[in-house]
Protein backbone atom coordinates (compact mmCIF):
# COMPACT_ATOMS: atom_id res chain seq x y z
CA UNK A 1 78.85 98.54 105.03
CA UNK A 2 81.80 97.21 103.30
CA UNK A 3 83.22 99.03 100.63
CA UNK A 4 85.76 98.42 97.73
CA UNK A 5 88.21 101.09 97.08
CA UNK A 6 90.55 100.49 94.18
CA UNK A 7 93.61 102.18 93.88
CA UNK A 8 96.97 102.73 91.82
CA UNK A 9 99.68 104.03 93.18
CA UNK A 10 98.89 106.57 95.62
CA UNK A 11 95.51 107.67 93.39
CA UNK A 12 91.71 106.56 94.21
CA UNK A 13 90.07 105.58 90.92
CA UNK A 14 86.80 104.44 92.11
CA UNK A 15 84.91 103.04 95.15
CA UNK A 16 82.01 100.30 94.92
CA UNK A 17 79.65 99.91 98.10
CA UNK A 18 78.97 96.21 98.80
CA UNK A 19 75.28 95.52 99.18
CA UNK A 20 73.73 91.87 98.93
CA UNK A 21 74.72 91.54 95.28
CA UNK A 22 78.40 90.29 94.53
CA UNK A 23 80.55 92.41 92.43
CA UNK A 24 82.55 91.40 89.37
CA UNK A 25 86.23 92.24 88.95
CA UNK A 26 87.84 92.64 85.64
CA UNK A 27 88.81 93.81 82.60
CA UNK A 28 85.21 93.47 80.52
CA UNK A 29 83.43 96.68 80.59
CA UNK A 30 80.19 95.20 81.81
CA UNK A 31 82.18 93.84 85.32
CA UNK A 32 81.36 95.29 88.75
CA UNK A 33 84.80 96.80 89.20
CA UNK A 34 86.48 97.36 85.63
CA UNK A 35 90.28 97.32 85.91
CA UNK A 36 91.69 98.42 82.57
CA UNK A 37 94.81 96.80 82.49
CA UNK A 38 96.22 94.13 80.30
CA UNK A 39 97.32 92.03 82.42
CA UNK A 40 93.83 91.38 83.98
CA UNK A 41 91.30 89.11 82.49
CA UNK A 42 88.30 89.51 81.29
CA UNK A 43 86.35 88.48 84.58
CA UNK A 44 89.55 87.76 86.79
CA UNK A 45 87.48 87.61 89.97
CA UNK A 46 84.50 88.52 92.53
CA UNK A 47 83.73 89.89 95.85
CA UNK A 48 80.44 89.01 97.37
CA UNK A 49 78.51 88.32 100.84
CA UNK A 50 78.39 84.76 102.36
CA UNK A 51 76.31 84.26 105.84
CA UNK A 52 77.51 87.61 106.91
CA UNK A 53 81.14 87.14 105.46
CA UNK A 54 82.83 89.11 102.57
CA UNK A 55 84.59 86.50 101.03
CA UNK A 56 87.05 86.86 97.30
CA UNK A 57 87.06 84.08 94.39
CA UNK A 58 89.64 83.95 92.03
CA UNK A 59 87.89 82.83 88.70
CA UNK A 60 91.29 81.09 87.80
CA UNK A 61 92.78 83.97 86.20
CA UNK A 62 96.34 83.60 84.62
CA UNK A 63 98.21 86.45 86.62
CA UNK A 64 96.45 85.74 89.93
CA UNK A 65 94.90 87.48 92.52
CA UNK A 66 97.17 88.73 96.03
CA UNK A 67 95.28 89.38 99.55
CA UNK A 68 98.03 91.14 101.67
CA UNK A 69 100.72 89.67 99.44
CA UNK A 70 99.60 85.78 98.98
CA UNK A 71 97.75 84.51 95.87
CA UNK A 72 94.70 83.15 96.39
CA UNK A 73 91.70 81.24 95.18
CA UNK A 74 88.85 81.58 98.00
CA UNK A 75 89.50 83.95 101.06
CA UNK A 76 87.49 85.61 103.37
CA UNK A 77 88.35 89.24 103.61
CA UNK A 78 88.34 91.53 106.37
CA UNK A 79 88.45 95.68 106.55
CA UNK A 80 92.57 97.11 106.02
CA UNK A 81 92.61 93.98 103.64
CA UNK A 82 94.36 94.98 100.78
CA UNK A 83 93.82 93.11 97.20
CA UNK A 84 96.31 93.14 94.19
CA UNK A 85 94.92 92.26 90.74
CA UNK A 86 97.59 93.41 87.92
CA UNK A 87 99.28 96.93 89.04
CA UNK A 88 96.09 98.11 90.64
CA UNK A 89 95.05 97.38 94.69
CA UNK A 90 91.76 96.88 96.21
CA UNK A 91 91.44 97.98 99.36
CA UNK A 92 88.79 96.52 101.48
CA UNK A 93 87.12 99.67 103.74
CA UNK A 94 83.97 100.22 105.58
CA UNK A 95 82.32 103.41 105.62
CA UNK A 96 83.91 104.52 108.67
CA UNK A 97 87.43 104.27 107.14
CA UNK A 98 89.02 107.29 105.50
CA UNK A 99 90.69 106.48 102.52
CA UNK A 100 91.80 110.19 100.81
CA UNK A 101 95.65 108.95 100.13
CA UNK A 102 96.27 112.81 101.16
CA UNK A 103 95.12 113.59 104.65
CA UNK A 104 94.95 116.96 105.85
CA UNK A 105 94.17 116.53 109.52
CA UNK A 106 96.00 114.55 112.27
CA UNK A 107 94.76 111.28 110.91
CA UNK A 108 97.77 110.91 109.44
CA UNK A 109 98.87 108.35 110.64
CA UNK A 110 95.34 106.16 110.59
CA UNK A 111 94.90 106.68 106.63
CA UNK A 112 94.50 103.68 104.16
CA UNK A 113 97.69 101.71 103.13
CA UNK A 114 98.97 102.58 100.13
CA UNK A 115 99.75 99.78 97.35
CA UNK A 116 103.38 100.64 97.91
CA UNK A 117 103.00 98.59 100.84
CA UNK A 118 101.62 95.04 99.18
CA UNK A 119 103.12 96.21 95.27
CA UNK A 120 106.07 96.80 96.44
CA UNK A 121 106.36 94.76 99.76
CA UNK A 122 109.69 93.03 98.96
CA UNK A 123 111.51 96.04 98.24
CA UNK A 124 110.21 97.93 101.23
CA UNK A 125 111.63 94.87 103.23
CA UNK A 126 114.60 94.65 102.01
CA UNK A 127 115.52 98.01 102.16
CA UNK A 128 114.40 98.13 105.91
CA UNK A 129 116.29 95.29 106.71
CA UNK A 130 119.19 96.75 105.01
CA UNK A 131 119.55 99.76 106.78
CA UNK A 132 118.87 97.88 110.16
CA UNK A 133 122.00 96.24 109.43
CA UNK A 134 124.05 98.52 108.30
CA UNK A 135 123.20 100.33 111.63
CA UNK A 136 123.77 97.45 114.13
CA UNK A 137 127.41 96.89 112.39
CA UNK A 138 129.38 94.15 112.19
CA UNK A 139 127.52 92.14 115.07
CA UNK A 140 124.70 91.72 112.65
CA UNK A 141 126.69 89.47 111.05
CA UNK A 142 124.52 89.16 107.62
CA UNK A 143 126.34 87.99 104.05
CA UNK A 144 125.14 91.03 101.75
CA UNK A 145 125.48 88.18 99.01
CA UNK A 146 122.35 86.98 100.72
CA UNK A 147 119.65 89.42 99.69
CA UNK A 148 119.75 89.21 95.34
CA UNK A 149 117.52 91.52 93.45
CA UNK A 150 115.98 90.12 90.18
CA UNK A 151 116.97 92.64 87.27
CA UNK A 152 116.23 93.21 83.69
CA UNK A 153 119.25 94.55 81.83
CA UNK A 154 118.53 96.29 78.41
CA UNK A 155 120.75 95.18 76.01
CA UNK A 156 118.88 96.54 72.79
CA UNK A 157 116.22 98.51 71.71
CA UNK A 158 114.39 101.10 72.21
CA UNK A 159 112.70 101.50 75.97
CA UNK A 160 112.26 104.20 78.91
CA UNK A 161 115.18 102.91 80.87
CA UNK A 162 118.17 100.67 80.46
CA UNK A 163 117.27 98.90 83.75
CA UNK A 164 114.28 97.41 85.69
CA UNK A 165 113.87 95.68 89.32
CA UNK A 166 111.58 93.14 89.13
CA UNK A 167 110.13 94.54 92.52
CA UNK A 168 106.38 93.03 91.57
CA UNK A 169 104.43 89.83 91.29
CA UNK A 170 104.15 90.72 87.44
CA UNK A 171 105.77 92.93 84.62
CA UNK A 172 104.25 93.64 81.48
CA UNK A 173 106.80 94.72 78.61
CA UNK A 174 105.01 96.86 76.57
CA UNK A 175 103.77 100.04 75.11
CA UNK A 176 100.74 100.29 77.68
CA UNK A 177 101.24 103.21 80.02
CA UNK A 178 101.00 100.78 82.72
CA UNK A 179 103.76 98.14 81.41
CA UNK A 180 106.92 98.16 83.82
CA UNK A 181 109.29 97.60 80.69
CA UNK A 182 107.53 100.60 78.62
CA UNK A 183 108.57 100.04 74.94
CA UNK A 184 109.21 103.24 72.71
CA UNK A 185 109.03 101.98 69.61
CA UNK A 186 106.10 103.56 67.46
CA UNK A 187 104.64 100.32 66.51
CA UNK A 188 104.99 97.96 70.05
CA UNK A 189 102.18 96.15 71.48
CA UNK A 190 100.53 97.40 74.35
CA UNK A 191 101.56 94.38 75.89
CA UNK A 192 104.23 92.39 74.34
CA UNK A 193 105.38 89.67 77.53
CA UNK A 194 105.15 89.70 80.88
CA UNK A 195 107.31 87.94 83.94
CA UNK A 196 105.65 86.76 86.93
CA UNK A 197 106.91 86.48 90.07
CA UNK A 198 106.25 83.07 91.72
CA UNK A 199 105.14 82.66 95.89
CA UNK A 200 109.23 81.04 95.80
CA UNK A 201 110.36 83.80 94.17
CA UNK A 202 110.73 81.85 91.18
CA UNK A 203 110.53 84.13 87.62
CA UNK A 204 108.50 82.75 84.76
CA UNK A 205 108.17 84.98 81.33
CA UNK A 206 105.17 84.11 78.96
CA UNK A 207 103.92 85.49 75.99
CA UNK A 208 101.15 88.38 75.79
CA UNK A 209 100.33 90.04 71.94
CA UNK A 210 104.29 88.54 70.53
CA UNK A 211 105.82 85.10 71.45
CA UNK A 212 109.40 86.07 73.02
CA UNK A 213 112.75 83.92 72.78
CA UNK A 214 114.90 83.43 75.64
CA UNK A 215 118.41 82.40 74.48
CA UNK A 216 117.07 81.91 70.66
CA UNK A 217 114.15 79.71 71.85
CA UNK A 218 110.54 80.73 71.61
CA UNK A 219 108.50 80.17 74.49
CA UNK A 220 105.55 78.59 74.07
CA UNK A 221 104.53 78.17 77.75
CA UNK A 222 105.17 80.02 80.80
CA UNK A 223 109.36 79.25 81.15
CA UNK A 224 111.08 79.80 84.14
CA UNK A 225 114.26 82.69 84.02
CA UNK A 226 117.83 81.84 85.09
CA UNK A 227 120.46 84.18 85.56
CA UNK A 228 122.23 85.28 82.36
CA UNK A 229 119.08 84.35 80.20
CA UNK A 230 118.32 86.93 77.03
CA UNK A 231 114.95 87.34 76.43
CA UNK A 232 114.14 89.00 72.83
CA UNK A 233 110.80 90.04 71.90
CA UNK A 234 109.33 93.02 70.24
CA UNK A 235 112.84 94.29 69.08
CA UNK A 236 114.31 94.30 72.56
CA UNK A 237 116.77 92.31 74.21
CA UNK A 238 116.96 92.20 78.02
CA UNK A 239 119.32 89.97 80.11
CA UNK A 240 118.09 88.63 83.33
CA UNK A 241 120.77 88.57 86.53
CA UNK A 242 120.27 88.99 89.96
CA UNK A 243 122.07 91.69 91.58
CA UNK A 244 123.28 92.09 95.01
């Protein structure tokens, strides 16, 4: 039997046992699989049996849902499958599987991926591909100036850092514990924005509980970033740039 195990980071939260009945995904309390997270819906999606498939439906959230790092609407799933709804993975086991994120035997090397490997899947490449380059030398022959690195610079206000990689498919500014861009002013919104990152590696910023500005102009819609933009909201200012 198929079962769902969601994670965040390297911590198991819960696990759900598919039987004939489909299971709900979201942030409503009364859902299947409750993700607490602000940058989940409601009812963002469901998992449930088709003539002996396990098949995923997107219920058109905003943010998306990722299977093994593409967004989808309809897919049918399989077991080592992992799902990303927000900042939170699904992974798709069967009872077989072991999924404790802290083996003690020599399993090791058969345990569950970690979200790491979709959340931060991008990174992970790059930096692989770096360092396979740097070791084969010159006859590698790669422009550095080719691999850019999306990057909020803090400008002003008051936050945990003065600089964020935009290393996911989304970032919530906020207060919430789980925002990337964790505000630290007493009165911020749990959520204030957030940036998604688009399958062309595109960056759009929309508005969550505050409407931000980029260069002095509110956004009203979902507005694609270009390099040098300012982005004010909440009583922050952050440029995006790419770095290299």
């Amino acid at each position: 039997m198929s079962k769902l195990v969601l994670k965040f980071e390297n911590a198991i939260l819960t696990e759900v046992a598919m039987g004939a009945k489909e299971v709900s995904i979201g942030r409503s309390p009364d859902n299947g699989l409750v993700i607490d997270n602000p940058a989940v819906s409601h009812y963002h999606a469901r998992v449930f049996n088709e003539e002996g498939r396990l098949m995923l439906e997107d219920f058109g959230s905003m943010n998306g849902t990722f299977v093994n790092g593409q967004r989808v609407k309809m897919v049918s799933l399989k077991p080592g499958d992992s799902v990303v709804i927000g900042k939170h993975s699904i992974l798709i086991s069967d009872s077989r599987e072991v999924t404790n994120p802290f083996p003690t035997n020599g399993n090791a090397g058969k345990a569950a991926p970690k979200i790491n490997e979709t959340v931060m899947l991008d990174t992970k490449e790059r930096r692989d591909f770096l360092q396979k380059v740097a070791g084969a030398g010159e006859s590698a022959q790669v422009a550095p100036s080719r691999v850019k690195v999306a990057t909020l610079v803090v400008r002003k206000g008051k936050t945990d850092q003065t600089e964020y990689t935009l290393s996911n498919k989304l970032t919530v500014i906020g207060k919430s514990a789980l925002a990337t861009v964790k505000l630290k002013s007493w009165f911020a919104p749990k959520a204030a924005a957030q940036i998604n990152r688009r399958d062309d590696n595109s960056y759009y910023i929309g508005g969550a509980d505050k409407v931000p500005t980029i260069n002095g102009q509110p956004v009203i819609h979902p507005t694609k970033l270009s390099a040098g933009d300012v982005i004010a909201v909440a009583g922050i200012e952050l440029e995006f740039i790419y770095r290299e």
